[in-house]
C-alpha atoms as a PDB file:
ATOM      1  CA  UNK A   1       6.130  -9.574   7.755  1.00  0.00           C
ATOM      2  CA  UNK A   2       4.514  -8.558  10.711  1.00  0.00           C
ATOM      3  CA  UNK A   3       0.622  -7.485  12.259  1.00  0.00           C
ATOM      4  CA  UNK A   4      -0.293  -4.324  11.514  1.00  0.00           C
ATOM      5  CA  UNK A   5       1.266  -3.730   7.961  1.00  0.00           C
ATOM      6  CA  UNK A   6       4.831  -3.794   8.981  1.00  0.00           C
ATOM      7  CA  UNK A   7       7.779  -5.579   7.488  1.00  0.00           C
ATOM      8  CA  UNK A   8      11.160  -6.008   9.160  1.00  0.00           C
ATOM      9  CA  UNK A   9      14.590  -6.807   7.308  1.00  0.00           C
ATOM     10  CA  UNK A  10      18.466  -6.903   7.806  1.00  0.00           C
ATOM     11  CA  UNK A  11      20.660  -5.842   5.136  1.00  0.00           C
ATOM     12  CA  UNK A  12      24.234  -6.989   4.367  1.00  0.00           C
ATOM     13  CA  UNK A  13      25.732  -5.133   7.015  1.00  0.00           C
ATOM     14  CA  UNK A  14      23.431  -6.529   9.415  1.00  0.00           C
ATOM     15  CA  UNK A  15      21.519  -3.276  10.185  1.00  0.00           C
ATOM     16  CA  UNK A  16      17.719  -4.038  10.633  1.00  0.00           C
ATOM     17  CA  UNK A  17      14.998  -2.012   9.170  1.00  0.00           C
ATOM     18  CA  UNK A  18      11.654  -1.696   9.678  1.00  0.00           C
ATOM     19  CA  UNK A  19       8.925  -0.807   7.086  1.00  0.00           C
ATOM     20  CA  UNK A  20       5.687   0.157   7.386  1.00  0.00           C
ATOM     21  CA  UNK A  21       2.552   0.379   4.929  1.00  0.00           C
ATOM     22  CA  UNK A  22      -0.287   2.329   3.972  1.00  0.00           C
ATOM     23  CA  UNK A  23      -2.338  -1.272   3.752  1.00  0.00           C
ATOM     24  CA  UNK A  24      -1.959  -4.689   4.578  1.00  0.00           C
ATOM     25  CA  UNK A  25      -2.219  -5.063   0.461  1.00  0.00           C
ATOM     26  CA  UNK A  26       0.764  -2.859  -0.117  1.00  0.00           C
ATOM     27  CA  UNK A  27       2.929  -4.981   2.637  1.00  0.00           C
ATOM     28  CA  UNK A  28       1.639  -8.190   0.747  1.00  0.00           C
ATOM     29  CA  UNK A  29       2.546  -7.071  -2.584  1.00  0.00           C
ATOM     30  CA  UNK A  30       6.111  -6.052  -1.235  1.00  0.00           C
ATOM     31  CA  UNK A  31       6.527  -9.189   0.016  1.00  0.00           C
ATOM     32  CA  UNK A  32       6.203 -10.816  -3.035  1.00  0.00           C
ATOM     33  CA  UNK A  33       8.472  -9.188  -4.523  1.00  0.00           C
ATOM     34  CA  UNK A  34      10.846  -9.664  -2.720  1.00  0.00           C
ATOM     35  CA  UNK A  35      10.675 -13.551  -2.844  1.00  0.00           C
ATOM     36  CA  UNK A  36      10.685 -12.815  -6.689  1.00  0.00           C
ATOM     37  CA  UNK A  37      13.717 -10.791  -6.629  1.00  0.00           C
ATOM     38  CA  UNK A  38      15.391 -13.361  -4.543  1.00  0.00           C
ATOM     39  CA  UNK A  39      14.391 -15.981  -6.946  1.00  0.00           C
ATOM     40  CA  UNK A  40      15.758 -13.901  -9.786  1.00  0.00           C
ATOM     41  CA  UNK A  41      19.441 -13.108  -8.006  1.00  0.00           C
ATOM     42  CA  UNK A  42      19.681 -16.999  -7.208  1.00  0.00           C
ATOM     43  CA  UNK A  43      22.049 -18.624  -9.447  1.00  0.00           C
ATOM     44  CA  UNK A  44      20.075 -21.484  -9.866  1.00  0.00           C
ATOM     45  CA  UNK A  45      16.992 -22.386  -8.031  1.00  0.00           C
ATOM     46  CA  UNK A  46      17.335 -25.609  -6.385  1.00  0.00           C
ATOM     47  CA  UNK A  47      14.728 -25.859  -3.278  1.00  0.00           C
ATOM     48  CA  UNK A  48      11.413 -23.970  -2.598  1.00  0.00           C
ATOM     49  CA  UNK A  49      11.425 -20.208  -1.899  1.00  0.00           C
ATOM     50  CA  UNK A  50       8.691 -19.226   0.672  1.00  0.00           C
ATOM     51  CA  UNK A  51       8.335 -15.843   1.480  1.00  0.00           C
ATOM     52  CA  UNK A  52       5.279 -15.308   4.421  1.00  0.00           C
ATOM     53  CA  UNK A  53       2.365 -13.095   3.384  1.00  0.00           C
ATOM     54  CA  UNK A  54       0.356 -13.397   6.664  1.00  0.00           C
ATOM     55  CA  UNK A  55       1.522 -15.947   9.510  1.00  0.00           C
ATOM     56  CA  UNK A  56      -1.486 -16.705  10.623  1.00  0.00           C
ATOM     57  CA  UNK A  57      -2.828 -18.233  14.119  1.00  0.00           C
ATOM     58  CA  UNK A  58      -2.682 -21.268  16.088  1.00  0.00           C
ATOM     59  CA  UNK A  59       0.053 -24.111  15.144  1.00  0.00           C
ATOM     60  CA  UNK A  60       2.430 -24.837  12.269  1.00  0.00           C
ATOM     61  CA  UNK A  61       1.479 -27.747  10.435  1.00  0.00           C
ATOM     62  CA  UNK A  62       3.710 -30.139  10.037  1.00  0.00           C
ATOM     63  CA  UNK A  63       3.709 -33.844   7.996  1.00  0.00           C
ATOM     64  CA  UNK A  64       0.829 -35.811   8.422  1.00  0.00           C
ATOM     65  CA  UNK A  65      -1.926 -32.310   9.042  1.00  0.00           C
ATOM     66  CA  UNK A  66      -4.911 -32.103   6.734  1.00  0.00           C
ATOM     67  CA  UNK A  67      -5.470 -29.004   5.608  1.00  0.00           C
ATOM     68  CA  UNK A  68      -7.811 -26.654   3.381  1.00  0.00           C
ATOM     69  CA  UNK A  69      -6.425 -24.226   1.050  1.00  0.00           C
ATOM     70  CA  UNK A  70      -6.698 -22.147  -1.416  1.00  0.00           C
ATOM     71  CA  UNK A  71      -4.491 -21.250  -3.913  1.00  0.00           C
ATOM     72  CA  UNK A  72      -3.392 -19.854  -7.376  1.00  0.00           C
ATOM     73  CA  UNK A  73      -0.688 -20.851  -9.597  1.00  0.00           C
ATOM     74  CA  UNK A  74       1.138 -19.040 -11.695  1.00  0.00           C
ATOM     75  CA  UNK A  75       4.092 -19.857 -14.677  1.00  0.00           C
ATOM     76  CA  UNK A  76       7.568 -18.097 -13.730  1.00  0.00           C
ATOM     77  CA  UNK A  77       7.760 -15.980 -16.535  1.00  0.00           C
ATOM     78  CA  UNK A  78      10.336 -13.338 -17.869  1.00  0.00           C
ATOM     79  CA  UNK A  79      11.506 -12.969 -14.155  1.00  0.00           C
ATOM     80  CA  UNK A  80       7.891 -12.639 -12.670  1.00  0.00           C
ATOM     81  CA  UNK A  81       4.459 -13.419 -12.443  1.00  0.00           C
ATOM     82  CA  UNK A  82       3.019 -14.632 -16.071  1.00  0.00           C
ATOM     83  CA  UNK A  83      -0.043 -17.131 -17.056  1.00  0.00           C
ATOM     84  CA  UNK A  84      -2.197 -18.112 -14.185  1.00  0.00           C
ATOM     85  CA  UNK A  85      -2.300 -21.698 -14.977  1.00  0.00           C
ATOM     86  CA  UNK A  86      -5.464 -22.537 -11.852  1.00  0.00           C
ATOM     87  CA  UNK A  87      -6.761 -21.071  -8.948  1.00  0.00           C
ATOM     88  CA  UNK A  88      -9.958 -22.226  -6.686  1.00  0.00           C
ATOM     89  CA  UNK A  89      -9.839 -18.888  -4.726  1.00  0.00           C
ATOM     90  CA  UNK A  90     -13.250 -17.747  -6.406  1.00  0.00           C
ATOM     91  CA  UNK A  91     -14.729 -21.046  -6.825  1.00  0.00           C
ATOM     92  CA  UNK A  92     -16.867 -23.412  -4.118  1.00  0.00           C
ATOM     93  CA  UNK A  93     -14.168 -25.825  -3.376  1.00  0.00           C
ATOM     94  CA  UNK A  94     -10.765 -25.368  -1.836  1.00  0.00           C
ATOM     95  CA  UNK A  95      -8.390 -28.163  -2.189  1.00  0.00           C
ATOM     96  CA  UNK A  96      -7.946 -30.933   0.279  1.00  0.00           C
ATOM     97  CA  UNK A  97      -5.012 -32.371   1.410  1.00  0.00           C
ATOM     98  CA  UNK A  98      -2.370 -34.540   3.628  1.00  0.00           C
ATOM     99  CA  UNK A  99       0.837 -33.054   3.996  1.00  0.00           C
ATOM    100  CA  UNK A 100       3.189 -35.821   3.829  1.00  0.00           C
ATOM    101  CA  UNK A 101       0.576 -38.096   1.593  1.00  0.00           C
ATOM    102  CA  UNK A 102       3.053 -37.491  -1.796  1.00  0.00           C
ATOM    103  CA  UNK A 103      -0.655 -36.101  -3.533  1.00  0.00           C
ATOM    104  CA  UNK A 104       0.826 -33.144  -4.749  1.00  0.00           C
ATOM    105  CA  UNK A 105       3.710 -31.781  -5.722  1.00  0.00           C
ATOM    106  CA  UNK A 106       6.913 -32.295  -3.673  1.00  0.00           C
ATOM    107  CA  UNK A 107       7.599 -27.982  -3.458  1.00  0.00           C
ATOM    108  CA  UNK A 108       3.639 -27.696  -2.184  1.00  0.00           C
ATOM    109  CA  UNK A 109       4.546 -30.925   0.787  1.00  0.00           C
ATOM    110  CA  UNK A 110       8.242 -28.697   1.913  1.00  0.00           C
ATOM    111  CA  UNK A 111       6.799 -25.250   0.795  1.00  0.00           C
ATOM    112  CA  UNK A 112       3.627 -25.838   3.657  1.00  0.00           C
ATOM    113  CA  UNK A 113       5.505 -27.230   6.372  1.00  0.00           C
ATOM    114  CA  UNK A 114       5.234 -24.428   9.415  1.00  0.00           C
ATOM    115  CA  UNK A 115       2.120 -22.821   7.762  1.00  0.00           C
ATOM    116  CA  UNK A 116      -0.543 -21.569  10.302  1.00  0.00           C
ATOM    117  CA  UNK A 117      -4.113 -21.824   9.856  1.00  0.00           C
ATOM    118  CA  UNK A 118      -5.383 -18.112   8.316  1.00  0.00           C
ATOM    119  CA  UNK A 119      -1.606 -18.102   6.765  1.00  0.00           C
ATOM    120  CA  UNK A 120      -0.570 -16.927   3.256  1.00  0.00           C
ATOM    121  CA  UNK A 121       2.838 -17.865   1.309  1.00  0.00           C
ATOM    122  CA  UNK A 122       4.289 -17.175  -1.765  1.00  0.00           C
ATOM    123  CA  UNK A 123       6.105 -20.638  -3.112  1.00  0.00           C
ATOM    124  CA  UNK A 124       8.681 -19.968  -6.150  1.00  0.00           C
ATOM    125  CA  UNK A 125       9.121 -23.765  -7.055  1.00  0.00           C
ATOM    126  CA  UNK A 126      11.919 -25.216  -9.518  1.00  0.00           C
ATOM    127  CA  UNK A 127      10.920 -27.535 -11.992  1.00  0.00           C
ATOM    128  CA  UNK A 128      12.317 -30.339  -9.948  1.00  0.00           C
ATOM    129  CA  UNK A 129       9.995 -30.004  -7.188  1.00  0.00           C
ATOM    130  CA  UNK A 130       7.121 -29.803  -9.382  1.00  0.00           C
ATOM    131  CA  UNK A 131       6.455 -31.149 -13.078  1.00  0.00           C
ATOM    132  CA  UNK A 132      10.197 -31.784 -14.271  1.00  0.00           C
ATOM    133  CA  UNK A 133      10.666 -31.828 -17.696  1.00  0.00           C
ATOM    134  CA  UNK A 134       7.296 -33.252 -18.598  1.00  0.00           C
ATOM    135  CA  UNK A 135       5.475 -30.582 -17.889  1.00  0.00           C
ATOM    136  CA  UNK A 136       1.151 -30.839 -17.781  1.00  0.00           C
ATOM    137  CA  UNK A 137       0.221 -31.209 -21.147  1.00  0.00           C
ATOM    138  CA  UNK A 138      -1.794 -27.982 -22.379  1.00  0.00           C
ATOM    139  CA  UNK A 139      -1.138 -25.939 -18.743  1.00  0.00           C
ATOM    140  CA  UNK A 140       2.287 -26.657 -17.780  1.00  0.00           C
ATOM    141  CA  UNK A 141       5.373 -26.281 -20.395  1.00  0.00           C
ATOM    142  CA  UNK A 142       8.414 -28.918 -19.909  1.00  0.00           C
ATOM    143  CA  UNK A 143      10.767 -27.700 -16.975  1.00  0.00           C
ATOM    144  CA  UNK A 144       8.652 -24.729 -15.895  1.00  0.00           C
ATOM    145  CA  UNK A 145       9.433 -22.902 -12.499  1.00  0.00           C
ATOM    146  CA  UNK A 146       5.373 -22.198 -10.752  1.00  0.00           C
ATOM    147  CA  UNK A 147       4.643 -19.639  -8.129  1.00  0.00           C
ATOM    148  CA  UNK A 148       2.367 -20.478  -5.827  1.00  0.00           C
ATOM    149  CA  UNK A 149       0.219 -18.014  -3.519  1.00  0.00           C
ATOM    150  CA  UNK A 150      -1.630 -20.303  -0.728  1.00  0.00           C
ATOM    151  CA  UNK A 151      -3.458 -19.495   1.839  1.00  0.00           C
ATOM    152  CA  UNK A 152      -4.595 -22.093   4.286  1.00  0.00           C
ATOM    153  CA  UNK A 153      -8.287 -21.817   5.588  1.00  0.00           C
ATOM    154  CA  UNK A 154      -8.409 -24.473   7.716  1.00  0.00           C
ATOM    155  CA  UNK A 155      -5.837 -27.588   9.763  1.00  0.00           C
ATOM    156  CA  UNK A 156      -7.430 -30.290  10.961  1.00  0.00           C
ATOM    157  CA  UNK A 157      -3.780 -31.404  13.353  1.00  0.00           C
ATOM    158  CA  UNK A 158      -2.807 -35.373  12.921  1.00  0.00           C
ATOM    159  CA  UNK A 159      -2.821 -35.397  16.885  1.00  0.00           C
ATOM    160  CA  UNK A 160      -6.437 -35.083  16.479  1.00  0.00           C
ATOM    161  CA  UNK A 161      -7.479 -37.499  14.134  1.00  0.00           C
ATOM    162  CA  UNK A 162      -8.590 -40.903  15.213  1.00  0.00           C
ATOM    163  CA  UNK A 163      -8.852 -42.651  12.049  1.00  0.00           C
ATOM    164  CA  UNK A 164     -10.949 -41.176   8.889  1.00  0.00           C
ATOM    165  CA  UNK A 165     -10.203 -37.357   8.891  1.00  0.00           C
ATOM    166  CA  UNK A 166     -12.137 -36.570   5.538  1.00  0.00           C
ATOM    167  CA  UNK A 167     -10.204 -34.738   4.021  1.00  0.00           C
ATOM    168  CA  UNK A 168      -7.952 -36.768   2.092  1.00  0.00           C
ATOM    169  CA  UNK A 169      -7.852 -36.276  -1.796  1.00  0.00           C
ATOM    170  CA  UNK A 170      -7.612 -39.525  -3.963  1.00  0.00           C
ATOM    171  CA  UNK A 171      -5.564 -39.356  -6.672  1.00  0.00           C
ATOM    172  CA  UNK A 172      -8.053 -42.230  -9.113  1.00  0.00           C
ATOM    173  CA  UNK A 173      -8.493 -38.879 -11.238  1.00  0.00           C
ATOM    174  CA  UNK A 174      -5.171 -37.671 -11.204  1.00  0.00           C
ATOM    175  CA  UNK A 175      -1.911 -39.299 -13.200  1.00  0.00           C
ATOM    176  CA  UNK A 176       0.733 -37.433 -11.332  1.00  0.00           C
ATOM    177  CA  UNK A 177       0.780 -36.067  -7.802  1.00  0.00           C
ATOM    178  CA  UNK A 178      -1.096 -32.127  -8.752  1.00  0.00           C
ATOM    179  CA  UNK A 179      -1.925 -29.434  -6.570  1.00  0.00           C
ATOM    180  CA  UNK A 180      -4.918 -29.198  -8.558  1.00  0.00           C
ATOM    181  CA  UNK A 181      -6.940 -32.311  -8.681  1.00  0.00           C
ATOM    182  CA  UNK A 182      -9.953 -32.706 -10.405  1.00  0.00           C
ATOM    183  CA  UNK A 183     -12.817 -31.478  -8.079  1.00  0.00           C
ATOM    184  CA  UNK A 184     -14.724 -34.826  -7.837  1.00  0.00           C
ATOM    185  CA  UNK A 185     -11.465 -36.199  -6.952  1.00  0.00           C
ATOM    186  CA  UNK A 186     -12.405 -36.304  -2.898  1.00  0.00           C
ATOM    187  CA  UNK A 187     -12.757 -39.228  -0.879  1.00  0.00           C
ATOM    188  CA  UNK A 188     -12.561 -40.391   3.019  1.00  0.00           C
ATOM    189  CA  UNK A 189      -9.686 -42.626   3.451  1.00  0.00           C
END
């Protein structure tokens, strides 16, 4: 995916192609597809898919960033999008976190690596990088594959913090490492 509503792909003869849309919207919504259809011509899903909605400025973050996101969740379902299971994208508070900090799922801490600040990804993650087979009681059904859309709003770079950076999330409120911690689950380390 490229600026200015264009997308760019080789097929299996190794002929590129370029594709341009009517709206940044349309390029978005192909782009998710196609991380879905790659998910669903995968024998078996064994890592995180991440397909690039918008790259975004400035830096990849890498292990040890803090960033702000926001996000929405949804349960792989008959080969697509089904339930949203959460999403703070219309609410006050995006989620906090520490890449590299093991407080939320292991597909969000690979899935984010390289992510710029202003960036969106789609992450298709397998139950093993998630839940597992216990699943989140009343959200979450036993050995469930989630796709993630996150976009991150803002990176505060470990280079640059000298000691508390704020924006750690605590995990007192949470049993098991969640990409969706309860919202008065904040602290400063």
């Amino acid at each position: 995916v490229r600026p200015n509503n264009y997308s760019t792909f080789y097929e299996d003869h190794r002929q590129n192609w370029s594709i341009m849309f009517e709206s940044e919207k349309a390029a978005v919504d192909f782009s998710k597809q196609v991380c879905i259809a790659k998910c669903n011509s995968s024998p078996a899903l064994d890592s995180v898919l991440c397909q690039d909605l918008l790259l975004g400025e400035g830096q990849g973050v890498e292990g040890g960033d803090s960033l702000e996101v926001a996000y929405t969740g949804w349960l792989f379902q008959n080969n697509g999008l089904g339930q949203v299971f959460d999403s703070n994208v219309n609410k006050d508070k995006l989620l906090r976190l520490k890449l590299g900090s093991g407080k939320v799922i292991k597909g969000w801490e690979e899935g984010m690596l390289g992510m710029k600040k202003g960036g969106r990804r789609l992450l298709i993650i397998p139950p093993a990088w998630s839940y597992g087979a216990q699943g989140v009681a009343g959200r979450i059904p036993p050995d469930s594959t989630l796709v993630f859309e996150v976009e991150v709003r803002r990176v505060k770079l470990a280079k640059e913090c000298s000691g508390s950076d704020g924006l750690s999330v605590s995990s007192r409120d949470s049993p098991a490492p969640s990409p969706v911690p309860s919202s008065d689950g904040f602290s400063s380390d």
